[in-house]
Protein backbone atom coordinates (compact mmCIF):
# COMPACT_ATOMS: atom_id res chain seq x y z
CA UNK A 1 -17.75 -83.92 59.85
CA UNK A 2 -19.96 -80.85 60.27
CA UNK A 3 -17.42 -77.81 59.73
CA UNK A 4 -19.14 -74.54 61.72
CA UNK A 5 -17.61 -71.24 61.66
CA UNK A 6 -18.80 -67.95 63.75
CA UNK A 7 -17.27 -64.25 62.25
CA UNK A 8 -18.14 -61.10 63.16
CA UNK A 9 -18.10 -59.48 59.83
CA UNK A 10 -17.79 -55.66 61.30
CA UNK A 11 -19.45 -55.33 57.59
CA UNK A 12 -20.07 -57.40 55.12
CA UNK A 13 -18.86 -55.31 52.47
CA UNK A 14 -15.34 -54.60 53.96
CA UNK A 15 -15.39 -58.14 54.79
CA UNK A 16 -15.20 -59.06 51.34
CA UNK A 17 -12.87 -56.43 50.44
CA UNK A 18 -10.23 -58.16 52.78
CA UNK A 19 -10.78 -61.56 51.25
CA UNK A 20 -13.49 -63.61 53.27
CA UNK A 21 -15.11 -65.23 50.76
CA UNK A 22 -11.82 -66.70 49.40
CA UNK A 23 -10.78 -68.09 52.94
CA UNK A 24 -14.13 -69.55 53.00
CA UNK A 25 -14.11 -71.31 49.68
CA UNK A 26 -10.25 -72.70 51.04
CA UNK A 27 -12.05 -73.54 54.02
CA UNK A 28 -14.59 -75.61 52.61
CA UNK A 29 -16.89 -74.81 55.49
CA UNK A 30 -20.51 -76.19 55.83
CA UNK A 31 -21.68 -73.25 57.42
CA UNK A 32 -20.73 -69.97 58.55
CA UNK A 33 -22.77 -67.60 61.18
CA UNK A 34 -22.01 -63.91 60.69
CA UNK A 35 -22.82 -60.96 63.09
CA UNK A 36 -22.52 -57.69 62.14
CA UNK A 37 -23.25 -57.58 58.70
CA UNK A 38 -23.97 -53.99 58.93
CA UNK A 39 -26.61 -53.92 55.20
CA UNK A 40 -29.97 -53.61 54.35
CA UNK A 41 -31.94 -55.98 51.69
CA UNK A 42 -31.12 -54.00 48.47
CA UNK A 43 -27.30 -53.64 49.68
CA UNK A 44 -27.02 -57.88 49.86
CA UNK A 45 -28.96 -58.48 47.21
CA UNK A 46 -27.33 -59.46 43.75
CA UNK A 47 -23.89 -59.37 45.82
CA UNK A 48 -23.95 -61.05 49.07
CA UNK A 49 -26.83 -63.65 49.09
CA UNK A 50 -24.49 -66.31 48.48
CA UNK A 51 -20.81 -66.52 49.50
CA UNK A 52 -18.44 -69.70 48.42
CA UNK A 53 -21.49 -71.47 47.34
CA UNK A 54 -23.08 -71.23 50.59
CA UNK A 55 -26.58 -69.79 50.41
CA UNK A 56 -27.28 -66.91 52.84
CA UNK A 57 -30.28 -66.19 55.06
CA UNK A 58 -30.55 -62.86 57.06
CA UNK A 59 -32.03 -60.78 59.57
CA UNK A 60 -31.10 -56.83 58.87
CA UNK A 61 -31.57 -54.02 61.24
CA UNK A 62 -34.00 -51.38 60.76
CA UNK A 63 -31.19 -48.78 61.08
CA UNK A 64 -28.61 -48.41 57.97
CA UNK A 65 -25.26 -49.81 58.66
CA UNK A 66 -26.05 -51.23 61.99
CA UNK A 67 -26.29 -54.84 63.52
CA UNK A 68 -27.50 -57.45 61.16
CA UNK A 69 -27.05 -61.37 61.05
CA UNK A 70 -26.38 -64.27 58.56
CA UNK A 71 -26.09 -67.62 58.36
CA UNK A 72 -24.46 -69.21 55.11
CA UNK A 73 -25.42 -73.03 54.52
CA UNK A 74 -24.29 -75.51 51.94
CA UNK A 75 -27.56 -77.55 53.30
CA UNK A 76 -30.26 -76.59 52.63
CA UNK A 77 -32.74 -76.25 55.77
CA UNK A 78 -36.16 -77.64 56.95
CA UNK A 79 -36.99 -74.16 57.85
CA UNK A 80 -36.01 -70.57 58.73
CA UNK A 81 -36.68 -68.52 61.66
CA UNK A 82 -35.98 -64.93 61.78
CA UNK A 83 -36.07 -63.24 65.25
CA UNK A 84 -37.12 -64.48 68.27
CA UNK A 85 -38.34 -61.06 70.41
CA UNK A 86 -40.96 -59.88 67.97
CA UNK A 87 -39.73 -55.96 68.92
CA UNK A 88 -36.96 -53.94 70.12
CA UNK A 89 -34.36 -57.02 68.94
CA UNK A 90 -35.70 -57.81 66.25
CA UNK A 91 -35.73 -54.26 65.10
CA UNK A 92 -31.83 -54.10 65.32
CA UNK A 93 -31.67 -57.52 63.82
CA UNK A 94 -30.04 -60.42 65.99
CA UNK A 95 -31.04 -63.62 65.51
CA UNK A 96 -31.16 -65.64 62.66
CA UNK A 97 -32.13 -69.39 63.41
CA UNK A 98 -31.95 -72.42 60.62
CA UNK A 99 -33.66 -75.81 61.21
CA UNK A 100 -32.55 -79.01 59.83
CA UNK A 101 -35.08 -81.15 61.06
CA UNK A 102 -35.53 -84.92 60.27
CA UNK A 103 -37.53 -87.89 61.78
CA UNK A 104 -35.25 -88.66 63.92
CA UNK A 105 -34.21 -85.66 65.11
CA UNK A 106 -34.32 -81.55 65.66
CA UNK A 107 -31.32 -79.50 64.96
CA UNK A 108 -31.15 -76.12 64.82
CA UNK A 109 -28.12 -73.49 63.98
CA UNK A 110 -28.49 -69.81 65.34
CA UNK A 111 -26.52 -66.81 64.45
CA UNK A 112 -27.40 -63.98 66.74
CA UNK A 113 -25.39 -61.00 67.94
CA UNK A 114 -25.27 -59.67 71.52
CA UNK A 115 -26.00 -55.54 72.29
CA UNK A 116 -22.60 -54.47 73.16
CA UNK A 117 -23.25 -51.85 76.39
CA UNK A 118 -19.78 -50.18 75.65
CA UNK A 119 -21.13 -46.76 74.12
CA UNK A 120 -22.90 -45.54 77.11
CA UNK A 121 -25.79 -47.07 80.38
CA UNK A 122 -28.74 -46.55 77.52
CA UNK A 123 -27.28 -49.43 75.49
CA UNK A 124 -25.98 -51.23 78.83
CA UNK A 125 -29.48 -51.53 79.91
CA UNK A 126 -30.12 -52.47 76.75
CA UNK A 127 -27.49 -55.54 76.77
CA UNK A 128 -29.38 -56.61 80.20
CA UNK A 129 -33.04 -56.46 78.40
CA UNK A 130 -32.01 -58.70 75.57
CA UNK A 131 -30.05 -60.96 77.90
CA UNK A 132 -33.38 -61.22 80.21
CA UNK A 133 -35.08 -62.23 76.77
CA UNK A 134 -32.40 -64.19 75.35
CA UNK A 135 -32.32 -66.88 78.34
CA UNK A 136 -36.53 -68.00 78.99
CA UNK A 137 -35.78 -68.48 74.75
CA UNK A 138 -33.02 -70.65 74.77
CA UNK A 139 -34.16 -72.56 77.69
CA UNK A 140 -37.75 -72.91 75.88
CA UNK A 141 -35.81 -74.07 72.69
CA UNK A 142 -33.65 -76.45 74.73
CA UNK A 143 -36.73 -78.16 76.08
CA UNK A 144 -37.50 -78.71 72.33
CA UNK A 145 -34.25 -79.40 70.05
CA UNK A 146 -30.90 -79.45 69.91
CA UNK A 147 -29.17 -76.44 68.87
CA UNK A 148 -25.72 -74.45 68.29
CA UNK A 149 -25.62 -70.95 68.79
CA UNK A 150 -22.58 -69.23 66.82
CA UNK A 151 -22.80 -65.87 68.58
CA UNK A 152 -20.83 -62.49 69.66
CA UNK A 153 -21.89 -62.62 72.85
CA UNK A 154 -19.88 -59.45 73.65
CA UNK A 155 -19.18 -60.45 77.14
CA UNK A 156 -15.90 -62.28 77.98
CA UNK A 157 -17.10 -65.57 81.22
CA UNK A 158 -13.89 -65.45 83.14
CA UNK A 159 -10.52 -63.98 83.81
CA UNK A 160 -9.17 -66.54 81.13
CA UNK A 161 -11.14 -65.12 77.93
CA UNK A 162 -9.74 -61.42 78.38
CA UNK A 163 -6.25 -60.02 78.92
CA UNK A 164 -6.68 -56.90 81.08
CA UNK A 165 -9.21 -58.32 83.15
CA UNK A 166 -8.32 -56.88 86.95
CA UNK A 167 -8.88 -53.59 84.47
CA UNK A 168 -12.07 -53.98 83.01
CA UNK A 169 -14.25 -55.59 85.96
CA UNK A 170 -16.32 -52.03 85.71
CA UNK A 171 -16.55 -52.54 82.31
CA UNK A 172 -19.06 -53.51 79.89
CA UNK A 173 -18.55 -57.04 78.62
CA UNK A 174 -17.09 -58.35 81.90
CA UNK A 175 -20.05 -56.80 84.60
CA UNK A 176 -20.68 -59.25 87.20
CA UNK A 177 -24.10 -58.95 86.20
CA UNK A 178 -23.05 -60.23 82.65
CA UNK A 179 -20.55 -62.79 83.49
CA UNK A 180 -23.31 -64.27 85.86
CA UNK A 181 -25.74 -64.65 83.35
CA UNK A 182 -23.06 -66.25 81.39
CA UNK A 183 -22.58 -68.40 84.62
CA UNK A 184 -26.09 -69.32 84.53
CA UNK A 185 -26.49 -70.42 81.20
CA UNK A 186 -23.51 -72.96 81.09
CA UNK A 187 -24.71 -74.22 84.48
CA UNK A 188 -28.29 -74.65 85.52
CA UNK A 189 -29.25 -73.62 81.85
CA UNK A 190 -27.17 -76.77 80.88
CA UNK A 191 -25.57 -75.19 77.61
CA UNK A 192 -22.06 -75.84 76.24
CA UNK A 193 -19.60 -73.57 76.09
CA UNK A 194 -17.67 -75.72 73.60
CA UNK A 195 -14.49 -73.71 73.28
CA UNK A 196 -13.89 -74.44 76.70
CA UNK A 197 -14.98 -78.07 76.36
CA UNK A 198 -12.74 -78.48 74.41
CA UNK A 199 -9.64 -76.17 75.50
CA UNK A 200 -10.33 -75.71 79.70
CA UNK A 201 -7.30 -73.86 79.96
CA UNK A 202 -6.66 -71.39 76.98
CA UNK A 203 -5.59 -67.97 77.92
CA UNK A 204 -3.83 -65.66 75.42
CA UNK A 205 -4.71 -68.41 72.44
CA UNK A 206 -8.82 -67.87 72.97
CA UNK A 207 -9.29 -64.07 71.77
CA UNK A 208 -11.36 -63.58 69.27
CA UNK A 209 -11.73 -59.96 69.59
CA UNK A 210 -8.78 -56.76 69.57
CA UNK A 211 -10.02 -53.27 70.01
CA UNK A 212 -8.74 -51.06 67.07
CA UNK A 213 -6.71 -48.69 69.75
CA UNK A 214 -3.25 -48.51 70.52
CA UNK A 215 -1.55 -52.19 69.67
CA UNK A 216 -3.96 -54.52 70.69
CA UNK A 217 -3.62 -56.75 68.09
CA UNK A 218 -0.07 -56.91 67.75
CA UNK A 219 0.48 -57.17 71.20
CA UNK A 220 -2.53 -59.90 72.11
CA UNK A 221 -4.30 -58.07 74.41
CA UNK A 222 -7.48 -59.28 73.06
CA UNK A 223 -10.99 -60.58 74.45
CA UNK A 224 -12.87 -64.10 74.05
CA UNK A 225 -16.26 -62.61 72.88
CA UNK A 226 -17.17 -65.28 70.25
CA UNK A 227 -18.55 -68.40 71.09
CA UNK A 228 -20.25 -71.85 69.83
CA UNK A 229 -22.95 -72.24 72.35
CA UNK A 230 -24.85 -75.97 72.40
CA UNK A 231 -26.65 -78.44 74.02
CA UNK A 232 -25.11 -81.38 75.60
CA UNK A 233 -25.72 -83.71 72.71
CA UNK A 234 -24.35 -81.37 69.87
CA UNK A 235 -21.43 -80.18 72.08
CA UNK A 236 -20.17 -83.80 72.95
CA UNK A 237 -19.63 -84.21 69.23
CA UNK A 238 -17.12 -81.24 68.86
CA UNK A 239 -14.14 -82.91 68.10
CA UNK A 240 -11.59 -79.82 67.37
CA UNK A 241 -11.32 -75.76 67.35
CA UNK A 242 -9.72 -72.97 65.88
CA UNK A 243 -9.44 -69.24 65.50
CA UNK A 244 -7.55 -68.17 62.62
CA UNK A 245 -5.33 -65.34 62.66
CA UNK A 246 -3.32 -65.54 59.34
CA UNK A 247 -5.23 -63.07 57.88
CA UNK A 248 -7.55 -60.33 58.72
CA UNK A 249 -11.11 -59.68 58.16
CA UNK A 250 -12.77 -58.12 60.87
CA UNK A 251 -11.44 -56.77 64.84
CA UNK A 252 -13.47 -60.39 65.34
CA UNK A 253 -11.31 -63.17 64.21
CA UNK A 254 -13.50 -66.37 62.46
CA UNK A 255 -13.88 -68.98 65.16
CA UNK A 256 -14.43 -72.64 63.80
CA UNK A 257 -15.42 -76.44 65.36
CA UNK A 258 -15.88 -79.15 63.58
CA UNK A 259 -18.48 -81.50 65.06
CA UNK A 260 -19.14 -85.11 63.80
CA UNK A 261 -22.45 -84.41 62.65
CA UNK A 262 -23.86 -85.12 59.26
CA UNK A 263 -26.94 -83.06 58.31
């Protein structure tokens, strides 16, 4: 079994400080995608560039503190591919692809990390210009190999993946415009939304995500924003979930499906 986590770190460094890399040594995970990692080079280096014994590879932002993706591997891959816009994306540091190619097949496992629109219409349109990007690439990608994407997607499908929904349907992170896209993808684009493969009808149990305000957390009014994202053939070997909650990293909480899948 192939053991894949996705974790919004909201930093790596407090991440730490609240005990991920123990959880991930208990976990005995074969990989684990990471958004928000929120360091430059020289911050990672000598600290961070392996966690659990999984080796770390990493696209950082331009801009200190901000954005940044990992994925940590206990296998080692055929190749690496950092960024997939070549400008304004890859500047703020989103996507992090690893290959594990062999004759007989193409694999890949992505880490990449949504804009959130939330802060104001500069970054919304920004949201909508990586998500015009984002598709034509997966789509091209799709047409070559099979692939997961372990992703903050920031935007929460349907009325199932958010609490407050009638509430936020003006909001960013549950647009129309988003949510169609969303619809798009998992439809004509023909990728998996394995959480909901595998659990159709989760409601309060999906969240991945609490805002820091009032008692979100305690109370569960949370949003689905995390996701495994993969083509048929990968997705149709996830054989079981979960988002753990016992403990506390991150707002995100570590999302995690094993497929049976040996690399």
């Amino acid at each position: 079994m192939f053991k894949l986590t996705s974790l919004n770190l909201n930093g790596i460094r407090s991440a730490t400080t609240k005990g991920v890399e123990a959880w991930l040594a208990q976990e005995k995970l074969d990989c684990i995608c990471v958004q928000e990692v929120k360091a430059q080079a020289p911050d990672v280096a000598g600290k961070f560039e392996e966690l659990a014994g999984l080796k770390g590879h990493f696209q950082f932002a331009e801009k200190k503190g901000y954005s940044g993706v990992g994925v940590y591997t206990r296998h080692e891959p055929s190749d690496v591919v950092i960024g997939f816009d070549g400008g304004e994306f890859d500047a703020e540091g989103r996507y992090v692809e690893l290959r594990f190619d062999t004759p007989a097949r193409k694999l890949s496992i992505i880490s990449s990390y949504f804009p959130s629109g939330s802060s104001g219409p500069e970054r919304q349109e920004a949201k909508f210009r990586f998500l015009d990007k984002m598709y034509p690439h997966l789509m091209a990608l799709k047409a070559e190999r099979d692939f997961i994407v372990c992703s903050d997607v920031n935007i929460a499908h349907q009325q199932a993946d958010l609490k407050n929904w009638k509430g936020n349907l003006k909001n960013s992170g549950f647009l129309p415009e988003e949510r169609a896209w969303m619809t798009q993808l998992t439809t004509e684009g023909g990728v998996v939304d394995v959480y909901r493969r595998l659990k159709p009808d989760a409601t309060e149990a999906c969240y991945t995500w609490w805002s820091n305000r009032g008692q979100a957390y305690a109370k569960n009014v949370g949003w689905r924003l995390d996701y495994h994202l993969a083509t048929p053939a990968l997705a149709d070997k996830a054989r079981t979930e979960s988002i753990y909650k016992d403990e506390k990293f991150s707002d995100h909480a570590p999302f995690t499906v094993e497929y049976d899948l040996d690399l």
